[in-house]
Protein backbone atom coordinates (compact mmCIF):
# COMPACT_ATOMS: atom_id res chain seq x y z
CA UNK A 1 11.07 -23.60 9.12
CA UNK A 2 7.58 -22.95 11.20
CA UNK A 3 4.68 -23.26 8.22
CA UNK A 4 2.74 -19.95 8.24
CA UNK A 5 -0.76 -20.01 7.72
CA UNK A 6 -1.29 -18.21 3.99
CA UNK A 7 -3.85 -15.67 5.16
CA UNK A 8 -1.22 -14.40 7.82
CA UNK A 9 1.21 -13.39 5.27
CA UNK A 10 -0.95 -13.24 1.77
CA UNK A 11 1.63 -11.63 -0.10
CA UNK A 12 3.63 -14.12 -0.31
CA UNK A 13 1.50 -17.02 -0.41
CA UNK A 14 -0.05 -14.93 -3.77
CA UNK A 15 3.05 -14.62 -5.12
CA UNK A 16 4.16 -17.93 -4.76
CA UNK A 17 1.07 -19.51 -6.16
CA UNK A 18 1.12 -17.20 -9.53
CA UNK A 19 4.90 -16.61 -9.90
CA UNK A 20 4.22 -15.30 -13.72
CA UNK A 21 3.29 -11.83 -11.81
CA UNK A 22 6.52 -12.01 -9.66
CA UNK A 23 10.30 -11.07 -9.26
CA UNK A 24 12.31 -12.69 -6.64
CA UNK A 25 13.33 -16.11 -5.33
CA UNK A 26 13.08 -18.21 -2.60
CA UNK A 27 13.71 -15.62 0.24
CA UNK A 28 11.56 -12.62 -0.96
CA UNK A 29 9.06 -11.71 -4.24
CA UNK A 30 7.16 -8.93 -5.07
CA UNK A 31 5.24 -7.96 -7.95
CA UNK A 32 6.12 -6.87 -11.08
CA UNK A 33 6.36 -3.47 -11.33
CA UNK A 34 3.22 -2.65 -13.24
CA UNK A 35 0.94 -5.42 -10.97
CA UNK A 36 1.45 -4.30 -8.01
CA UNK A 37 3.52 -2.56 -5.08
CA UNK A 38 3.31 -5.50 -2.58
CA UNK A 39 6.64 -7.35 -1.61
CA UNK A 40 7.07 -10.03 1.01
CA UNK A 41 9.49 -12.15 2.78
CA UNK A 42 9.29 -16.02 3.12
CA UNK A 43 9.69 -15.19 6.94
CA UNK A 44 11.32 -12.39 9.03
CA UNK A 45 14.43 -14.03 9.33
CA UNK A 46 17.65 -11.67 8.66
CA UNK A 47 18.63 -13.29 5.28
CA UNK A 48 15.03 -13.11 3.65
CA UNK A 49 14.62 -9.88 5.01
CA UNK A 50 18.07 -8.78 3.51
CA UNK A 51 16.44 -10.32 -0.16
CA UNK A 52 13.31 -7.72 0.20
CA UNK A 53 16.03 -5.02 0.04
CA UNK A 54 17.75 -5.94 -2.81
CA UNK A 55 14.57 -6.18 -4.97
CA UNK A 56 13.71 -2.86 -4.36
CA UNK A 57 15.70 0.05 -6.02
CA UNK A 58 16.57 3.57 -4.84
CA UNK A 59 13.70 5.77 -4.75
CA UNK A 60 11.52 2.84 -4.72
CA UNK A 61 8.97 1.98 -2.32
CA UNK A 62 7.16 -1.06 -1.56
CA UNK A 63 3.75 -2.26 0.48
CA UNK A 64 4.59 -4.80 2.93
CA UNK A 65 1.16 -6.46 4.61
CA UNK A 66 1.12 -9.71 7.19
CA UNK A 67 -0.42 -10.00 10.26
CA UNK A 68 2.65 -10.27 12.17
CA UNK A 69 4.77 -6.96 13.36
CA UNK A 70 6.30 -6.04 10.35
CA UNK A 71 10.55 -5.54 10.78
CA UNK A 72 12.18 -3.01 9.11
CA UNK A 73 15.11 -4.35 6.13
CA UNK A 74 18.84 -3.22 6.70
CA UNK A 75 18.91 -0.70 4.38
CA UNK A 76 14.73 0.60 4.02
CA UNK A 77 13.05 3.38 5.28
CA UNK A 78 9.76 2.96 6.83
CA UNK A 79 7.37 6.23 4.87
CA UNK A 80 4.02 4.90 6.33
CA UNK A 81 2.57 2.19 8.65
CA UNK A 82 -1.12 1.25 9.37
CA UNK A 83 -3.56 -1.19 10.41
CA UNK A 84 -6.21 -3.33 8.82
CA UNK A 85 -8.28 -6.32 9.24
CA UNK A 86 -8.77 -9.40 7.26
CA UNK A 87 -12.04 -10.09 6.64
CA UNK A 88 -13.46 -13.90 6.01
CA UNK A 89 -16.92 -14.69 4.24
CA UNK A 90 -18.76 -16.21 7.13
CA UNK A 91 -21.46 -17.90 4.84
CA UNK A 92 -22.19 -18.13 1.39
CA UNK A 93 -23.28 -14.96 -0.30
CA UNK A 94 -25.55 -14.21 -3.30
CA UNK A 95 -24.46 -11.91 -6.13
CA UNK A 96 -27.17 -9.53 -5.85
CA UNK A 97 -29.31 -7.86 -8.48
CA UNK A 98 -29.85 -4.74 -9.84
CA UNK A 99 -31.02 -2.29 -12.71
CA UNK A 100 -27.86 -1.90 -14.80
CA UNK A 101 -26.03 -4.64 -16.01
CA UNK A 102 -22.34 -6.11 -14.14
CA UNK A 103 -19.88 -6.49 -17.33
CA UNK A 104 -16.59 -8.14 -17.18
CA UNK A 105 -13.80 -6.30 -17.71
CA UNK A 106 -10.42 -6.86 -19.40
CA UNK A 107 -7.20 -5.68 -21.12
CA UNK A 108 -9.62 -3.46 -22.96
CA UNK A 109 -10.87 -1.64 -20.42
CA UNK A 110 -7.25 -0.84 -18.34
CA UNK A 111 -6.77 2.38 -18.86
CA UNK A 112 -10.57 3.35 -17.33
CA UNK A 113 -9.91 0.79 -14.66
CA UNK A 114 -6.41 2.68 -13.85
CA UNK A 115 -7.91 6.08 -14.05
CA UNK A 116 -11.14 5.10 -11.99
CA UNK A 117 -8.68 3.59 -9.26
CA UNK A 118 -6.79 6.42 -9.36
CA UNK A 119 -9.59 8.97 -9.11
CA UNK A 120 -11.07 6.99 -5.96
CA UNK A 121 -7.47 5.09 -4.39
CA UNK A 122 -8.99 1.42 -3.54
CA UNK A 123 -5.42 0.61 -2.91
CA UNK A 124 -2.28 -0.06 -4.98
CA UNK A 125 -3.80 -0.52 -8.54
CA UNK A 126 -1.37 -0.14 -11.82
CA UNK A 127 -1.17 -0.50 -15.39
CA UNK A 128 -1.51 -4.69 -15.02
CA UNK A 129 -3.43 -5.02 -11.68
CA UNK A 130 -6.32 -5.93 -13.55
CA UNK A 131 -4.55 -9.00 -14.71
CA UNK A 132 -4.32 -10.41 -10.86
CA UNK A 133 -7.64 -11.99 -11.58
CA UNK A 134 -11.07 -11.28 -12.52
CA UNK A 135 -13.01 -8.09 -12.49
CA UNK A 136 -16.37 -7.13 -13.10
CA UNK A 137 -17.64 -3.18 -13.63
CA UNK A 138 -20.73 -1.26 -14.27
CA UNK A 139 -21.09 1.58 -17.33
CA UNK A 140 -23.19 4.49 -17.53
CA UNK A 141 -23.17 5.90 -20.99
CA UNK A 142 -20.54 3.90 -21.62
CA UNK A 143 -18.42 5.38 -18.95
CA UNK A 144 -17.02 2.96 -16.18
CA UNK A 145 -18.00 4.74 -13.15
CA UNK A 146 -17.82 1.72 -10.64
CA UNK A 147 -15.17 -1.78 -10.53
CA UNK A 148 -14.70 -4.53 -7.97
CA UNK A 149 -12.31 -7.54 -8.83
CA UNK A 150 -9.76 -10.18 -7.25
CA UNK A 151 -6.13 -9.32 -5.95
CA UNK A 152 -4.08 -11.93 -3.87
CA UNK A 153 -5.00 -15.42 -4.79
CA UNK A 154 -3.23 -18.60 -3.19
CA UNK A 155 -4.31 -22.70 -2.65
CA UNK A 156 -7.99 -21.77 -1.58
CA UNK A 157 -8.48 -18.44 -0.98
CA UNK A 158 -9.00 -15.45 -3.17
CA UNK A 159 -8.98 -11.54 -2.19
CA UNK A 160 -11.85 -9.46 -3.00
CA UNK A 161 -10.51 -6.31 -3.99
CA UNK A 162 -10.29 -3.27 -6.37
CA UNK A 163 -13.44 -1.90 -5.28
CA UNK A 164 -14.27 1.92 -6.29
CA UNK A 165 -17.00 3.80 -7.58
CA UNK A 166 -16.95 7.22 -8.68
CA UNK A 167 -17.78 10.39 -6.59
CA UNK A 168 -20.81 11.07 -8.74
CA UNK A 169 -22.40 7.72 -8.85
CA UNK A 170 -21.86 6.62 -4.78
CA UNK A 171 -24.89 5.84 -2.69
CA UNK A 172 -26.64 3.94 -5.29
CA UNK A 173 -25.23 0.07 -3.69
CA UNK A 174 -22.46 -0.51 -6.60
CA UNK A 175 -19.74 -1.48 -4.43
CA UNK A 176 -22.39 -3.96 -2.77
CA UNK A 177 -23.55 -5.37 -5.74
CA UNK A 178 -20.21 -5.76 -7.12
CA UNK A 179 -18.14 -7.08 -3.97
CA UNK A 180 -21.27 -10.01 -3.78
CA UNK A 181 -20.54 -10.76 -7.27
CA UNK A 182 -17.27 -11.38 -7.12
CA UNK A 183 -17.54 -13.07 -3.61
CA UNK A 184 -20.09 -15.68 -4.99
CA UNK A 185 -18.22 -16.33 -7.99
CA UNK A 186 -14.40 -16.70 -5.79
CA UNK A 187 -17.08 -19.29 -3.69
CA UNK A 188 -18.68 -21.08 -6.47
CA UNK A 189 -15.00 -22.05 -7.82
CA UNK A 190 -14.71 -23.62 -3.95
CA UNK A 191 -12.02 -20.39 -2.63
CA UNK A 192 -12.89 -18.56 0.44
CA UNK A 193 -13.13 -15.02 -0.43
CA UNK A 194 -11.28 -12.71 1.90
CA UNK A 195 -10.70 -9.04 2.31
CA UNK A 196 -8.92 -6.26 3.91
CA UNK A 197 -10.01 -2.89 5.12
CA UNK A 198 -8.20 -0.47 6.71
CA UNK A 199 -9.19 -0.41 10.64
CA UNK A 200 -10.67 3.29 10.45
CA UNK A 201 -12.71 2.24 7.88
CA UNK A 202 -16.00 1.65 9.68
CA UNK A 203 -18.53 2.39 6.94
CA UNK A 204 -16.46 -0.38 4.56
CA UNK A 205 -15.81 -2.73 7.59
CA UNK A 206 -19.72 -2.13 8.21
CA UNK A 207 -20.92 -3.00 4.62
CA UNK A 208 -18.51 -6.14 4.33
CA UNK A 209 -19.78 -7.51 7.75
CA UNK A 210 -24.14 -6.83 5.91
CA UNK A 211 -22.80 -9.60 3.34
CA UNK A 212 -21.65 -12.02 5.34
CA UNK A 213 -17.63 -11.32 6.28
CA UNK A 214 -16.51 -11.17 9.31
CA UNK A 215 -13.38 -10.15 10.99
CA UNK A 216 -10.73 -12.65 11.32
CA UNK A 217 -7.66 -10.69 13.00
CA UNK A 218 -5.92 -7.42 12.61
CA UNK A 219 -3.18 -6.90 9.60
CA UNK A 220 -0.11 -4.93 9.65
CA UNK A 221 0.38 -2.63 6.69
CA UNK A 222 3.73 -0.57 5.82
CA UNK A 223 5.25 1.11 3.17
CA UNK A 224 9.19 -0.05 3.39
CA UNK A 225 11.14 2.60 0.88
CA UNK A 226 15.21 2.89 -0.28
């Protein structure tokens, strides 16, 4: 069997590394169903292919990213396909400063993490994504009004991810501040932070690249459904 590089197909190298967050076996995993949407195959051979299918139900969908073109299961439906890039801290980054404080957030805080991620869609985020890793907010009057925090995580590297701040509170440099903070902390542990964006995202490609990522190669995103 070839040996894929991790970042190529994330997914899987995530799931394999923290296999208390996943279903499947040695063909296919995805996350539990209140982590995360994301499934992968070991490879995109027929048989591990055929083991995405059977882990998702009728009526289910999953997210499917890798940098290679992504094949369609016997069986699944493709409902959406798009691009990204993977992005790659370049150098080592500083958690910047700021007026109001950067609290970390945990079980307690899930259902304003949910319904902030919900409000601004950073992504797939459910009931238990905030247990992929750490994650770091800022208040207002108590109010969470702006998260950033870790996703995929494999044998040195970690995902930025889970970034969102709420209509009312944007332009003020939260998602900034918060992706360096939880860049410099995924580096001082001796992980590369990484990061996708979604290709038409300029502004977010554009605000990565000011702190020090930079583009490693293009990702294939789809939403496979039964």
């Amino acid at each position: 069997m070839t040996t894929i590089n991790p970042f190529d197909r994330p997914v899987w190298a995530s799931l394999t590394f923290a296999p208390d967050l996943a279903e499947g076996g040695g063909l296919a995993k995805r996350y539990r169903r209140d982590v995360n949407l994301f499934a992968s195959a070991r490879d995109d051979d027929g048989a591990s292919l055929a083991a995405v299918a059977d882990l998702v139900t009728e009526g289910e969908s999953v997210f499917v990213l890798q940098a290679q073109p992504i094949p369609v299961p016997k069986g699944m439906q493709v409902l959406r396909r798009a691009q990204g890039v993977q992005m790659l801290a370049g150098r080592a980054i500083a958690a910047e400063t700021g007026a109001e404080v950067v609290v970390a957030l945990g079980d307690a805080d899930a259902a304003e993490m949910l319904a902030l991620a919900r409000l601004t869609e950073p992504g797939p985020f459910l009931a238990r994504t905030h247990t992929m890793g750490r994650f770091v907010g800022i208040r207002s009057d108590g109010v969470l009004v702006a998260m950033a925090g870790e996703r995929m995580r494999f044998e040195g590297g970690t995902e930025v991810s889970g970034v969102c701040v709420h209509p009312d509170f944007r332009g003020r440099g939260f998602a900034r501040r918060l992706s360096s903070v939880v860049a410099h902390a995924i580096q001082q542990r001796g992980d590369q932070p990484f990061l996708h964006a979604w290709t038409t995202n300029e502004a977010a490609i554009a605000l990565y690249e000011s702190l020090g990522f930079e583009i490693r190669t293009e990702m294939q995103v789809a939403v496979l459904g039964r």
